[in-house]
N, C-alpha and C. Protein backbone atom coordinates (compact mmCIF):
# COMPACT_ATOMS: atom_id res chain seq x y z
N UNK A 1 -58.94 -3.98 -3.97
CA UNK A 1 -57.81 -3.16 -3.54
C UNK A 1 -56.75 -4.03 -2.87
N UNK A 2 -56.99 -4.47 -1.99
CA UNK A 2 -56.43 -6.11 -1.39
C UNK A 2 -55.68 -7.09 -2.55
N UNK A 3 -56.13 -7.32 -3.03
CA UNK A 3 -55.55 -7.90 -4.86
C UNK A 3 -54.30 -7.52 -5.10
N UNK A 4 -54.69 -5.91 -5.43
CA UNK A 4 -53.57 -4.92 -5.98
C UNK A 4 -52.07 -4.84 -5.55
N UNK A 5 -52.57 -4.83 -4.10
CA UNK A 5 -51.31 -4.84 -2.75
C UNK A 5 -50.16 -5.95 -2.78
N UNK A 6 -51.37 -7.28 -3.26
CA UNK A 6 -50.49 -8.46 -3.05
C UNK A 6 -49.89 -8.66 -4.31
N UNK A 7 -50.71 -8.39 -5.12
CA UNK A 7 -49.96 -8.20 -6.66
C UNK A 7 -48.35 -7.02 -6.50
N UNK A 8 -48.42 -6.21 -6.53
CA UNK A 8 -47.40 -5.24 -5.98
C UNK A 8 -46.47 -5.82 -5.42
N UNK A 9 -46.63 -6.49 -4.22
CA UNK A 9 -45.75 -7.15 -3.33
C UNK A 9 -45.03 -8.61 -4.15
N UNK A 10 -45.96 -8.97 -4.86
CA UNK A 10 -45.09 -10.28 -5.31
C UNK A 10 -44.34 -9.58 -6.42
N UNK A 11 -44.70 -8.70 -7.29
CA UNK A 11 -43.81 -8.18 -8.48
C UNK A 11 -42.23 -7.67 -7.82
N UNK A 12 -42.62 -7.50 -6.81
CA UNK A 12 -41.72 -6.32 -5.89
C UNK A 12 -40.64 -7.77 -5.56
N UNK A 13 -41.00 -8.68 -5.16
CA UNK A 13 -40.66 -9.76 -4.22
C UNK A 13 -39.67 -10.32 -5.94
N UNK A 14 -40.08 -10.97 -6.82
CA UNK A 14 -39.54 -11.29 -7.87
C UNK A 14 -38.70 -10.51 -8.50
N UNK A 15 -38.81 -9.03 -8.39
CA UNK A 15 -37.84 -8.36 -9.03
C UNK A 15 -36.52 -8.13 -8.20
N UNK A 16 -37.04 -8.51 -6.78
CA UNK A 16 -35.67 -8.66 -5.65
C UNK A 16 -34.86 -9.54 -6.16
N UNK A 17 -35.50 -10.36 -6.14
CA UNK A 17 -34.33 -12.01 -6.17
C UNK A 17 -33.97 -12.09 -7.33
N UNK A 18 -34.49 -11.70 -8.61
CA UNK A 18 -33.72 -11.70 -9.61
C UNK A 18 -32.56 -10.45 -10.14
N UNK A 19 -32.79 -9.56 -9.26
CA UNK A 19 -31.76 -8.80 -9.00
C UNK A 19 -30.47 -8.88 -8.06
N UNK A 20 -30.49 -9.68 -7.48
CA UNK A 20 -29.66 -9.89 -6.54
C UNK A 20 -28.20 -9.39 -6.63
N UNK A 21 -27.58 -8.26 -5.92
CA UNK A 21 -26.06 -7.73 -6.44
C UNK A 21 -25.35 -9.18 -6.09
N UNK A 22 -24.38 -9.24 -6.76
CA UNK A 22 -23.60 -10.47 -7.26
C UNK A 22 -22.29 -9.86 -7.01
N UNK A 23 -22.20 -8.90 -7.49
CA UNK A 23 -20.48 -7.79 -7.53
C UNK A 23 -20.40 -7.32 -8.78
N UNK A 24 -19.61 -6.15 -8.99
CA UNK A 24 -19.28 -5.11 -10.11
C UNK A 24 -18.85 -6.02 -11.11
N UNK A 25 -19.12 -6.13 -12.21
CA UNK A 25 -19.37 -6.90 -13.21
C UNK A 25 -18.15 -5.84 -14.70
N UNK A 26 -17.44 -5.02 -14.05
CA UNK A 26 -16.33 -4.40 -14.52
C UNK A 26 -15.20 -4.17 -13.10
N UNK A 27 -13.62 -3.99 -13.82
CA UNK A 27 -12.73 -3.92 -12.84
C UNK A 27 -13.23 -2.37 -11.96
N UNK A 28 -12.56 -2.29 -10.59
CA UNK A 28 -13.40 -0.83 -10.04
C UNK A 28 -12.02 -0.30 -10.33
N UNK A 29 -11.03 -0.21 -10.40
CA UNK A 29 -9.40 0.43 -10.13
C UNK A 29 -9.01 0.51 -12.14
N UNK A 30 -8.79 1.36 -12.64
CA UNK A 30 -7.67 1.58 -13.73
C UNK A 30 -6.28 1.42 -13.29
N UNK A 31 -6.16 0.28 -13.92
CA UNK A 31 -4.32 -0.16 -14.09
C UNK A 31 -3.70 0.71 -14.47
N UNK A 32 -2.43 0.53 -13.48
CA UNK A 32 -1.38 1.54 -14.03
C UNK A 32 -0.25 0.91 -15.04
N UNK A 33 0.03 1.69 -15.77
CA UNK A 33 0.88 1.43 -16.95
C UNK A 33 2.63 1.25 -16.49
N UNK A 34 3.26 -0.26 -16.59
CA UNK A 34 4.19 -0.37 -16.28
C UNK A 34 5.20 -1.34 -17.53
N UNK A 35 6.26 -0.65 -17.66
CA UNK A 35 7.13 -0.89 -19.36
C UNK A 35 7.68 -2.34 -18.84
N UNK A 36 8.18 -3.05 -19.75
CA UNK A 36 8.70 -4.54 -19.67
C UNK A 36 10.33 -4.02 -19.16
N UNK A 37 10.46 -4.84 -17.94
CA UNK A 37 11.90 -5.00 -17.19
C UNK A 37 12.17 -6.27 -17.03
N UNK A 38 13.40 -6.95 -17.59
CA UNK A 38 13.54 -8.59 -16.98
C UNK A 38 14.46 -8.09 -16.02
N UNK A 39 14.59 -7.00 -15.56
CA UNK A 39 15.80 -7.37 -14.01
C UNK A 39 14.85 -7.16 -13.23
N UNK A 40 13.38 -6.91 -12.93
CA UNK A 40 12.97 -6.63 -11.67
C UNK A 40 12.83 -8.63 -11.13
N UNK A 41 12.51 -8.55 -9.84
CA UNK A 41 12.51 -9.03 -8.76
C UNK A 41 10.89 -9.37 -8.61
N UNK A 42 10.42 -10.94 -8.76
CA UNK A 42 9.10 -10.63 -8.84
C UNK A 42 9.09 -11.67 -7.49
N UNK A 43 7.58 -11.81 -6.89
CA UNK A 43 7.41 -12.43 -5.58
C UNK A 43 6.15 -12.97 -5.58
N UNK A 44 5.33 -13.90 -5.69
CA UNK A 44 4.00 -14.37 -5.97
C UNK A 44 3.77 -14.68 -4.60
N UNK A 45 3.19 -13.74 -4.35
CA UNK A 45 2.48 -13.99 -2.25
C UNK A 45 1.15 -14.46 -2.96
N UNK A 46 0.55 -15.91 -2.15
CA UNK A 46 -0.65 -15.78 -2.06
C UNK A 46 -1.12 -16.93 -0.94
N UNK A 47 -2.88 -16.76 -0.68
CA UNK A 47 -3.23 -17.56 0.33
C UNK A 47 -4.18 -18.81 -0.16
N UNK A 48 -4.28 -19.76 0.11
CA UNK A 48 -5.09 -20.66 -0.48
C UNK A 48 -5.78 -21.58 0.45
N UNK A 49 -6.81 -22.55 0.09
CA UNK A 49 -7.15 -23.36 1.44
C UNK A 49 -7.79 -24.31 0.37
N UNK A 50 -8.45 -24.33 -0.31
CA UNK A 50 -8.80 -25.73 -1.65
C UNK A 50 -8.02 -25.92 -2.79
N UNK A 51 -6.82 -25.07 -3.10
CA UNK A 51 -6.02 -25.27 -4.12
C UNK A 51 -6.34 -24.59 -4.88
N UNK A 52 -7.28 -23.45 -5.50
CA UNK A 52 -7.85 -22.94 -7.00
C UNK A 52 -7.07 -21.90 -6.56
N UNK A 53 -6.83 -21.07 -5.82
CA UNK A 53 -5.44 -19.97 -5.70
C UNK A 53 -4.45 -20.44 -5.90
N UNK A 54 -3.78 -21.23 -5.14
CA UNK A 54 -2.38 -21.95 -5.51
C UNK A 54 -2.02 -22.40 -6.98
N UNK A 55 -3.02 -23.01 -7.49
CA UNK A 55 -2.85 -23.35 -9.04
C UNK A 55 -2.98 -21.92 -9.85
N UNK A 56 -3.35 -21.02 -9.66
CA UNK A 56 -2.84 -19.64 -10.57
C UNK A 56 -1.74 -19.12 -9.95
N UNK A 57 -1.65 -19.14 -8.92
CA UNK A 57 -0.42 -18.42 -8.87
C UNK A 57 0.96 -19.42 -9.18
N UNK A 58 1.07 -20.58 -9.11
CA UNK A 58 1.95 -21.03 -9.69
C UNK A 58 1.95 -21.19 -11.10
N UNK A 59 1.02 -20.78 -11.76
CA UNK A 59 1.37 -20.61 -13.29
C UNK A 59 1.78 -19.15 -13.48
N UNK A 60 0.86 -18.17 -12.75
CA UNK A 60 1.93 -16.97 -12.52
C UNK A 60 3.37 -16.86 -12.63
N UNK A 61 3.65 -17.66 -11.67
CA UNK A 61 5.07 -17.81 -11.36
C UNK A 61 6.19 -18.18 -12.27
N UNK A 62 5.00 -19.74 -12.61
CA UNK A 62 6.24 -20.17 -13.48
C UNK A 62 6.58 -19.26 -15.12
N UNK A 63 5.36 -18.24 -15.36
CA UNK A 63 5.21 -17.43 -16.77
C UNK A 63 5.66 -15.80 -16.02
N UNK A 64 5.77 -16.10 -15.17
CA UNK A 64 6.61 -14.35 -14.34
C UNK A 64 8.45 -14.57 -13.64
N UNK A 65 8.54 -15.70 -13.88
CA UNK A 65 9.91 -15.72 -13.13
C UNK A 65 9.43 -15.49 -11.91
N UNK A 66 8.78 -15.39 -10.98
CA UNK A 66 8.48 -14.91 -9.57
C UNK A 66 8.39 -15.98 -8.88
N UNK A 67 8.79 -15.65 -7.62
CA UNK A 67 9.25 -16.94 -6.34
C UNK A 67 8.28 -17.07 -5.59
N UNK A 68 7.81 -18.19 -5.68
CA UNK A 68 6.48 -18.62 -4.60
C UNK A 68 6.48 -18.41 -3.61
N UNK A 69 5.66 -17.75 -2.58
CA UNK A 69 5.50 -17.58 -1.50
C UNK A 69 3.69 -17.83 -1.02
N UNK A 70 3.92 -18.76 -0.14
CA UNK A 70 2.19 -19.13 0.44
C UNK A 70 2.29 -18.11 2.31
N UNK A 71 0.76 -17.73 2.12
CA UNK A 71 0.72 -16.57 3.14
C UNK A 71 -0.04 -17.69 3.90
N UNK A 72 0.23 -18.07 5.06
CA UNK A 72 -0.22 -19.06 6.08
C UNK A 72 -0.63 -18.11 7.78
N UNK A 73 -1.51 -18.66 7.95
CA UNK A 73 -1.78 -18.13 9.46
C UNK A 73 -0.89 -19.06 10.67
N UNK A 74 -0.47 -18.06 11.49
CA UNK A 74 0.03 -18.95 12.24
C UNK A 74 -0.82 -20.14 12.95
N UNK A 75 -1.55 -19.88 13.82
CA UNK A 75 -2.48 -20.91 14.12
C UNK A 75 -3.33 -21.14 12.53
N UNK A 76 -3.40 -22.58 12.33
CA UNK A 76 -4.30 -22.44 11.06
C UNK A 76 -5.55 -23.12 11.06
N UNK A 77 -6.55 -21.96 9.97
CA UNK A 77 -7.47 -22.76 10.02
C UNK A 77 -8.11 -23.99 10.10
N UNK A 78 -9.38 -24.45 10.98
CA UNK A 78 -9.72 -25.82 10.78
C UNK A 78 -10.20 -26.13 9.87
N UNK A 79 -10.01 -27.62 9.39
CA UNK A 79 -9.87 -28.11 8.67
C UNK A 79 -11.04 -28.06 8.38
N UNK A 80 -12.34 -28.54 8.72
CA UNK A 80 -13.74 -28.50 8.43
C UNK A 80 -14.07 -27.46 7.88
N UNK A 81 -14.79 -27.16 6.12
CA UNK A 81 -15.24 -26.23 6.06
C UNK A 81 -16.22 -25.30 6.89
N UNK A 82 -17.11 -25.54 7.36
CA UNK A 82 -17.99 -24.99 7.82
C UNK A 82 -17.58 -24.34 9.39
N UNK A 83 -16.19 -24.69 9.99
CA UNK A 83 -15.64 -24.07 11.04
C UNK A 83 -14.76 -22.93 10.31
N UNK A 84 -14.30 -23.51 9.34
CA UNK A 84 -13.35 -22.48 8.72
C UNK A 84 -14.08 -21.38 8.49
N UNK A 85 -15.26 -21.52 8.03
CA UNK A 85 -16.17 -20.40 7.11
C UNK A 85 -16.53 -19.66 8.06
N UNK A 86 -16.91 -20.00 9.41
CA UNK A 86 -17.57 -19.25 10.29
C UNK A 86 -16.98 -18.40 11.38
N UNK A 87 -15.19 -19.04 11.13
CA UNK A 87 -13.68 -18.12 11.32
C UNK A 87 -13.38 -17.27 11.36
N UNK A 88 -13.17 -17.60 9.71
CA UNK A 88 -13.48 -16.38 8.73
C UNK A 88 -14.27 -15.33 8.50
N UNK A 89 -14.98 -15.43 9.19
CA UNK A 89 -16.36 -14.68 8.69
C UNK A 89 -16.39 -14.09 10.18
N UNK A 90 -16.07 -14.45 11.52
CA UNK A 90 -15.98 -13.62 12.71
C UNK A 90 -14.68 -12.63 12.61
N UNK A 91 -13.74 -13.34 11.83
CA UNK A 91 -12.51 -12.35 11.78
C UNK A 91 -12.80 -10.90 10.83
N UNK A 92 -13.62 -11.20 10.23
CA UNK A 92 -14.15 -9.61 9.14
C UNK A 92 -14.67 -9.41 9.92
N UNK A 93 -16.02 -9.49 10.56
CA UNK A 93 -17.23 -8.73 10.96
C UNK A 93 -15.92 -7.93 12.50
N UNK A 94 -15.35 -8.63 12.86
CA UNK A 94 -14.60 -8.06 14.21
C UNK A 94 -13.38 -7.55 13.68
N UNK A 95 -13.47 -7.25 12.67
CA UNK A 95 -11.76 -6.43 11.94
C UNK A 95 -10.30 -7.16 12.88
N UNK A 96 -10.43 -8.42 12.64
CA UNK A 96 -9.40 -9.23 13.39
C UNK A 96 -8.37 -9.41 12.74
N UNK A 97 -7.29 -9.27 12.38
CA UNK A 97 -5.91 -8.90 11.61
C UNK A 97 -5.10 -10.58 12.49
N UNK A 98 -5.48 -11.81 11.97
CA UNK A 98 -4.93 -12.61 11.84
C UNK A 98 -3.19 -13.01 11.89
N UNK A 99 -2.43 -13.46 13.01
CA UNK A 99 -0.61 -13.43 13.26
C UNK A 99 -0.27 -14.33 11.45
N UNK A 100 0.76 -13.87 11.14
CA UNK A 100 1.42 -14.78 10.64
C UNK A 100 2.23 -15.71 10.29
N UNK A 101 2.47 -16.73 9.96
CA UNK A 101 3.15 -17.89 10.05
C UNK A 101 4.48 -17.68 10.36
N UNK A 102 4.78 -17.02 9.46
CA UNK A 102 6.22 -16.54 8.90
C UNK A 102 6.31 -15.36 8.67
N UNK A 103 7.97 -14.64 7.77
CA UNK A 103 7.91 -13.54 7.63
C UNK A 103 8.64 -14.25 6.04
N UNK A 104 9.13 -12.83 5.52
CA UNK A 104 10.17 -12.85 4.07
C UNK A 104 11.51 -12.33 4.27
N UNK A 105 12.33 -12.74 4.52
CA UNK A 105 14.10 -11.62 5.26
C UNK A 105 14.54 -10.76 4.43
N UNK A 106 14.31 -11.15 2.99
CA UNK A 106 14.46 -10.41 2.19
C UNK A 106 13.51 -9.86 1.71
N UNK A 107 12.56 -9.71 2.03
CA UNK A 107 10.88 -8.94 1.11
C UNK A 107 11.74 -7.71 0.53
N UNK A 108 12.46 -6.77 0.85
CA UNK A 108 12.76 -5.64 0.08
C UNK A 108 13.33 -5.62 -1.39
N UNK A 109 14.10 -6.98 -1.49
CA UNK A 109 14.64 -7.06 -2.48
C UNK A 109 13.80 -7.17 -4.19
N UNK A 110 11.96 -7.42 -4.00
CA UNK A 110 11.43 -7.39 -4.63
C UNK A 110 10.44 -6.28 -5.48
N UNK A 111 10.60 -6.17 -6.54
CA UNK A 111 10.18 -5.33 -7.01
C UNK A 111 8.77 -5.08 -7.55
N UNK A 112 8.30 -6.35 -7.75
CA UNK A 112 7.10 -6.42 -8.06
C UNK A 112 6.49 -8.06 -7.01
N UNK A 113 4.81 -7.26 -6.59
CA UNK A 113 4.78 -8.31 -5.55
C UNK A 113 3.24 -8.73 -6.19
N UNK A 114 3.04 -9.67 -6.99
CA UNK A 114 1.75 -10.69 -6.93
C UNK A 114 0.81 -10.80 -5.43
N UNK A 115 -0.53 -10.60 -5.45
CA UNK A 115 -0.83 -10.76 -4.33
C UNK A 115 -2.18 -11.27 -4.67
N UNK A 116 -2.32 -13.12 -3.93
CA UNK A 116 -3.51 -13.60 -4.69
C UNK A 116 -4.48 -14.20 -3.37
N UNK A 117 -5.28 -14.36 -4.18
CA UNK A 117 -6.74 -14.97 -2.67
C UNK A 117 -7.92 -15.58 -2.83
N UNK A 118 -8.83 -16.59 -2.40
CA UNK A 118 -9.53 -16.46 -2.70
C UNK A 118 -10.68 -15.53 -2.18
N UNK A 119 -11.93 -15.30 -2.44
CA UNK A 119 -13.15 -14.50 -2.20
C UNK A 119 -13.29 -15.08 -0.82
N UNK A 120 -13.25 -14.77 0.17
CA UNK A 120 -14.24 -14.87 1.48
C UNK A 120 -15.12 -14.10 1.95
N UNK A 121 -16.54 -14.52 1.84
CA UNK A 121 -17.67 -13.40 2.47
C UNK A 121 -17.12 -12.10 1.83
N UNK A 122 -17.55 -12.66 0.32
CA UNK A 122 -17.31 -11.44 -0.75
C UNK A 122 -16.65 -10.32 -0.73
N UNK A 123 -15.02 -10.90 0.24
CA UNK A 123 -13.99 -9.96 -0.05
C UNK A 123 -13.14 -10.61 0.33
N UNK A 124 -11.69 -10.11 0.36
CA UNK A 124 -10.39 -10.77 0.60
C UNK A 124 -10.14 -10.83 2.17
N UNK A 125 -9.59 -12.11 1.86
CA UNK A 125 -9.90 -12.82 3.75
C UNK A 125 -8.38 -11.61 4.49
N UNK A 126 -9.26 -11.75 5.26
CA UNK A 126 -8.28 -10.79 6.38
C UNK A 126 -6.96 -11.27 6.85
N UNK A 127 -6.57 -12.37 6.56
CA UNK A 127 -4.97 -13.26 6.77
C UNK A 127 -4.14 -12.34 5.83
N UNK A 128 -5.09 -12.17 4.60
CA UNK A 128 -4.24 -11.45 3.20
C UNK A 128 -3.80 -10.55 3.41
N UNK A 129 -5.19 -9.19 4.56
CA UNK A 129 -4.90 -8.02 5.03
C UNK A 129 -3.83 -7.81 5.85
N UNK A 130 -3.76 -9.01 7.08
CA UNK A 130 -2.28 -8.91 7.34
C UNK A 130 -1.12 -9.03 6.74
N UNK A 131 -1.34 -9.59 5.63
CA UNK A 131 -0.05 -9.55 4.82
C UNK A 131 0.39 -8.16 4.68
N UNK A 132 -0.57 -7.38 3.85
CA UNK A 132 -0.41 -6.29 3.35
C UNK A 132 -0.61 -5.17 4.57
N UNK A 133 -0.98 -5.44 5.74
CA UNK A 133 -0.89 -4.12 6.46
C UNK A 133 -0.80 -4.30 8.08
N UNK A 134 -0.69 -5.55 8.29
CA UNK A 134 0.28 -5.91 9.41
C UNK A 134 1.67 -6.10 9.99
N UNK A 135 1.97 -6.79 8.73
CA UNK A 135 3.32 -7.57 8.74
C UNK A 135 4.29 -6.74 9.01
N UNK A 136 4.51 -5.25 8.64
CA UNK A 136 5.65 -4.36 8.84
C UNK A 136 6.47 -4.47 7.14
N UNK A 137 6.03 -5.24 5.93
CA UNK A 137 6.55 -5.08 4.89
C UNK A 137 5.95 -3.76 4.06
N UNK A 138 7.04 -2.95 3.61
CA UNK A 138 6.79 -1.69 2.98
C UNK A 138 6.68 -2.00 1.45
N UNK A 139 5.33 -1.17 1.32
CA UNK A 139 5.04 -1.86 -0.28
C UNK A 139 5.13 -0.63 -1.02
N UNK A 140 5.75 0.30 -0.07
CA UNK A 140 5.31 1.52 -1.15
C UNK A 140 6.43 1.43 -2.40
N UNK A 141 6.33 2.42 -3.45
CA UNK A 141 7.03 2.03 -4.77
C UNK A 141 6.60 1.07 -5.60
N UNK A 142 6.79 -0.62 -4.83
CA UNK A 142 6.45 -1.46 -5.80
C UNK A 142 5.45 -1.78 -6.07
N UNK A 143 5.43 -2.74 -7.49
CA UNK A 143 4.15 -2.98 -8.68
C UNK A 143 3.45 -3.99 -7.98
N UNK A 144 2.61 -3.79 -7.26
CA UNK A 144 1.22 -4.82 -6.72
C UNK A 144 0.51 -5.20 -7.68
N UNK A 145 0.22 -6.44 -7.85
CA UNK A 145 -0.17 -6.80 -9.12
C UNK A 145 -1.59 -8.12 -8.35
N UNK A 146 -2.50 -7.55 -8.01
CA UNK A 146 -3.80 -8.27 -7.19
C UNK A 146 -4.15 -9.49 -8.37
N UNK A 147 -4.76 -10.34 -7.69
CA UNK A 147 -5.28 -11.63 -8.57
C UNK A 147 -6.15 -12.73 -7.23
N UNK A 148 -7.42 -13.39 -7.95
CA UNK A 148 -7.89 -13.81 -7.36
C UNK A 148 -9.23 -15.26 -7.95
N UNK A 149 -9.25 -16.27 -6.87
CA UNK A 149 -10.19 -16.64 -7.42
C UNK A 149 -11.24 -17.07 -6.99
N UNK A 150 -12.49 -17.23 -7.71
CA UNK A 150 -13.87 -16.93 -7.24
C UNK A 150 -14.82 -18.10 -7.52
N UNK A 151 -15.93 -18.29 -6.55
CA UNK A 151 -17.27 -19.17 -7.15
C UNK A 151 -18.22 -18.61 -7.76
N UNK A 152 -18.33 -17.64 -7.45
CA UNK A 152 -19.80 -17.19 -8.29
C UNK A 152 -20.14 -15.61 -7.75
N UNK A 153 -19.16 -14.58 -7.07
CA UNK A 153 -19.43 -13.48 -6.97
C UNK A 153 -18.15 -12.44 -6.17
N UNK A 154 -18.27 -11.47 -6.37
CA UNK A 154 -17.50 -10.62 -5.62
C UNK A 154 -16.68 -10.52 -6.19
N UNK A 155 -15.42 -10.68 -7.35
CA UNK A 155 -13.97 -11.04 -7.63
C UNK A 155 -13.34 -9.31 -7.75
N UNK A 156 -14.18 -8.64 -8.12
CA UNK A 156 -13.51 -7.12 -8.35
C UNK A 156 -13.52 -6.51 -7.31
N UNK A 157 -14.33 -7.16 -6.12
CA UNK A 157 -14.34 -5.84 -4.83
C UNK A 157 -12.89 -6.28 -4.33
N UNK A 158 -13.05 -7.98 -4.61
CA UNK A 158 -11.82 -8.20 -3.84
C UNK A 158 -10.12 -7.91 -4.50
N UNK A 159 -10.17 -7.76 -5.58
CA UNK A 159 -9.12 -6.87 -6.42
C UNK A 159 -8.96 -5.39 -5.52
N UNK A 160 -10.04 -5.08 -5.96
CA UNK A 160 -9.69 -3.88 -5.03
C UNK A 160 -9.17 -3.75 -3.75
N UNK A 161 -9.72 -4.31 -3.02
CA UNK A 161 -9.32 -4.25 -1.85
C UNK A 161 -7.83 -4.42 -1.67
N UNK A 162 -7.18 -5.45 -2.29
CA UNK A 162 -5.96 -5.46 -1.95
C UNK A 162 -5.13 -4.29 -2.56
N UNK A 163 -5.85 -3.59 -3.84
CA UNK A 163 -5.51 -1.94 -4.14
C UNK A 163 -5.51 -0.89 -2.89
N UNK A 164 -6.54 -1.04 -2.47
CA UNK A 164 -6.97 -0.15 -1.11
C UNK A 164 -5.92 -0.03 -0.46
N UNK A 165 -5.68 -1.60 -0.07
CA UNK A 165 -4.47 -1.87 1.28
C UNK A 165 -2.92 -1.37 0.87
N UNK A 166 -2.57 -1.23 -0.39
CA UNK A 166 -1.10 -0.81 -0.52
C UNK A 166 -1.60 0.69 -1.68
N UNK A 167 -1.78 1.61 -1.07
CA UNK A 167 -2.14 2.84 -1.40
C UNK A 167 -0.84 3.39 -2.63
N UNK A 168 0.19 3.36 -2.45
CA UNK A 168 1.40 4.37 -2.64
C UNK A 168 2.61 3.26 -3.30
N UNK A 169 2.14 2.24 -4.31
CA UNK A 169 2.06 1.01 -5.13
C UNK A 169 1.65 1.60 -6.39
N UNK A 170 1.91 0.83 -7.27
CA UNK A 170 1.54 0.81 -8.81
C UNK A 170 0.88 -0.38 -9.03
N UNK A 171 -0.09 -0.56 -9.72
CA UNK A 171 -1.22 -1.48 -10.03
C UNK A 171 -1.44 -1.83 -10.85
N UNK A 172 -0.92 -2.60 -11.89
CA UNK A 172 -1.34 -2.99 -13.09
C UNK A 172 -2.89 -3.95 -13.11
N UNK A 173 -3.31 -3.76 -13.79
CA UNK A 173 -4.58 -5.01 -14.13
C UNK A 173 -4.55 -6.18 -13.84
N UNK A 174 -5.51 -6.38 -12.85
CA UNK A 174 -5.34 -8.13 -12.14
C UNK A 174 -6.18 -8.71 -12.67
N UNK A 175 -5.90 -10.52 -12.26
CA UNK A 175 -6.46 -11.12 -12.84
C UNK A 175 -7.63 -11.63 -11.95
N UNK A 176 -8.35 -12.49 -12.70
CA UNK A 176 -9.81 -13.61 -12.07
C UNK A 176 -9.98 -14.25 -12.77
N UNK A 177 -10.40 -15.82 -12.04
CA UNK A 177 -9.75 -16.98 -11.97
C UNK A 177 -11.13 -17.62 -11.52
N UNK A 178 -11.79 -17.84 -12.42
CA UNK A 178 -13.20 -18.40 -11.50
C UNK A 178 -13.08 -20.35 -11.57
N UNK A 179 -12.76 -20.81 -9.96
CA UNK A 179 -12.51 -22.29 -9.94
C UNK A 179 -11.22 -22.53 -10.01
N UNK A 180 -10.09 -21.73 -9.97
CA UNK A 180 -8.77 -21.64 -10.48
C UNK A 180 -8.63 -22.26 -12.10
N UNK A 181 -8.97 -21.34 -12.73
CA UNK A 181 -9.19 -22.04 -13.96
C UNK A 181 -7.79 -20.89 -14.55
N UNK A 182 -7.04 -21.07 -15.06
CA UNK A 182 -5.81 -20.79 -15.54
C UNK A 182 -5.76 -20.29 -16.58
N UNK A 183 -6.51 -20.63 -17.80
CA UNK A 183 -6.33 -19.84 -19.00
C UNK A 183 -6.80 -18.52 -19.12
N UNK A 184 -5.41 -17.95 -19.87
CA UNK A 184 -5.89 -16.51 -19.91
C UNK A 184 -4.48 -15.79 -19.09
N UNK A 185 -3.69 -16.81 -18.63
CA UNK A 185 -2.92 -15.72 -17.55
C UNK A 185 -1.93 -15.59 -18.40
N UNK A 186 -1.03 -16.23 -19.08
CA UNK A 186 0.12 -15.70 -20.41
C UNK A 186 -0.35 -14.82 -20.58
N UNK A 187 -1.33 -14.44 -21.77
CA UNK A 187 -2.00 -13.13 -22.02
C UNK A 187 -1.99 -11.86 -21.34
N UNK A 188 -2.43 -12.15 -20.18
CA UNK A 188 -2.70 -11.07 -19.14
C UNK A 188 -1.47 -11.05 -18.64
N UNK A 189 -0.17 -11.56 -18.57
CA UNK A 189 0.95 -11.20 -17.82
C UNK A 189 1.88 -10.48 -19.08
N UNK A 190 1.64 -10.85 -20.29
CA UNK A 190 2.35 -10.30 -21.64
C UNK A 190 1.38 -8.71 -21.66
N UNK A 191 0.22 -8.52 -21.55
CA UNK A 191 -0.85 -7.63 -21.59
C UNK A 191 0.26 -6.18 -20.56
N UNK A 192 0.17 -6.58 -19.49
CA UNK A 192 0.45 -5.84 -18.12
C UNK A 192 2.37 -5.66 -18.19
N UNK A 193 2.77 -6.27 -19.27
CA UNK A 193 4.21 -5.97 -19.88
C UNK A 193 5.02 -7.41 -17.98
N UNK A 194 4.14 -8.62 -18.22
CA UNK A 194 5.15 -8.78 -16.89
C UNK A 194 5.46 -10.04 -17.06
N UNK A 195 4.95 -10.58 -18.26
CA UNK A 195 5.34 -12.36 -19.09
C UNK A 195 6.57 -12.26 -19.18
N UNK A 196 7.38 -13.24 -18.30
CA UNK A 196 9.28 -13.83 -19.18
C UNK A 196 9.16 -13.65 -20.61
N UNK A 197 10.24 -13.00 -21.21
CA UNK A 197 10.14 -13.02 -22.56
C UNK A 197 10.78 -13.78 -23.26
């Protein structure tokens, strides 16, 4: 009977770890449907700290007409990963809404706003959240267009999330970018009607 138990327990124990949730393995949000305009106003906000964000969103940019913008903390992170990580990771668990560097003088003038990140503690780092719900910039109306990139899990919660944060926005289908790996974004910006033509 003793046998049985431990047998049980190890099947139990193996079917854990090879299950392990990883993240939704489909997008969670349906894109909203938006027609091709070359007069809108595009704006590529994003945050980066190893470069694999920065390198999509500047191909974004340069295949969207949209004006670079990097979302920086005012005090900024240290440099050491493993201080950074553990930052980061007190600023979620304590819902800490991070100052920011800067502002945009003109943010209104844009019509469609790119908003990119990478995965932190399998969601979008809270610097981003201040972007989107600190800062005092009104996103309602315009086309939020989320994008992000990932090591090995989470990439759709964190899509979402930046859906979450600008409620009363239009959303076309974002992208993911695992390593900042770039191909695929022409497509997906011609796809979502938002490629220079």
């Amino acid at each position: 009977m003793k046998t049985k138990y431990i047998l049980i327990l190890l099947v139990g124990l193996i079917f854990c770890s090879c299950s392990k949730f990883t993240g939704s393995k489909e997008p969670l949000y349906i894109g909203d449907e938006i027609s091709t305009d070359t007069t809108r106003n595009v704006l590529v906000a994003y945050f980066s700290r190893s470069g694999n964000t920065e390198k999509v969103a500047t191909e974004i940019a340069e295949h969207s007409g949209g004006t670079l913008y990097r979302i920086e903390r005012k005090v900024p992170y240290p440099e050491d990963f493993k201080d950074c990580a553990s930052e980061a990771k007190s600023e979620l668990n304590d819902s800490v809404f991070p100052a920011l560097k800067d502002t945009i003088p003109d943010f209104d003038k844009y019509d469609v706003v790119f908003v990119g990140c990478p995965v932190w503690w399998h969601t979008v780092p809270m610097l981003v959240l201040s972007f989107l719900e600190k800062s005092g910039y009104d996103f309602s109306g315009k086309i939020i267009v989320p994008f992000c990139s990932y090591a090995n899990m989470f990439p759709h919660e964190t899509l979402f999330e930046i859906v979450k944060a600008t409620p009363n926005s239009l959303h076309p289908a974002g992208f993911i970018s695992e390593g900042g790996d770039t191909t695929g974004i022409t497509q997906w910006l011609d796809d979502i009607n938002l490629k220079l033509k």
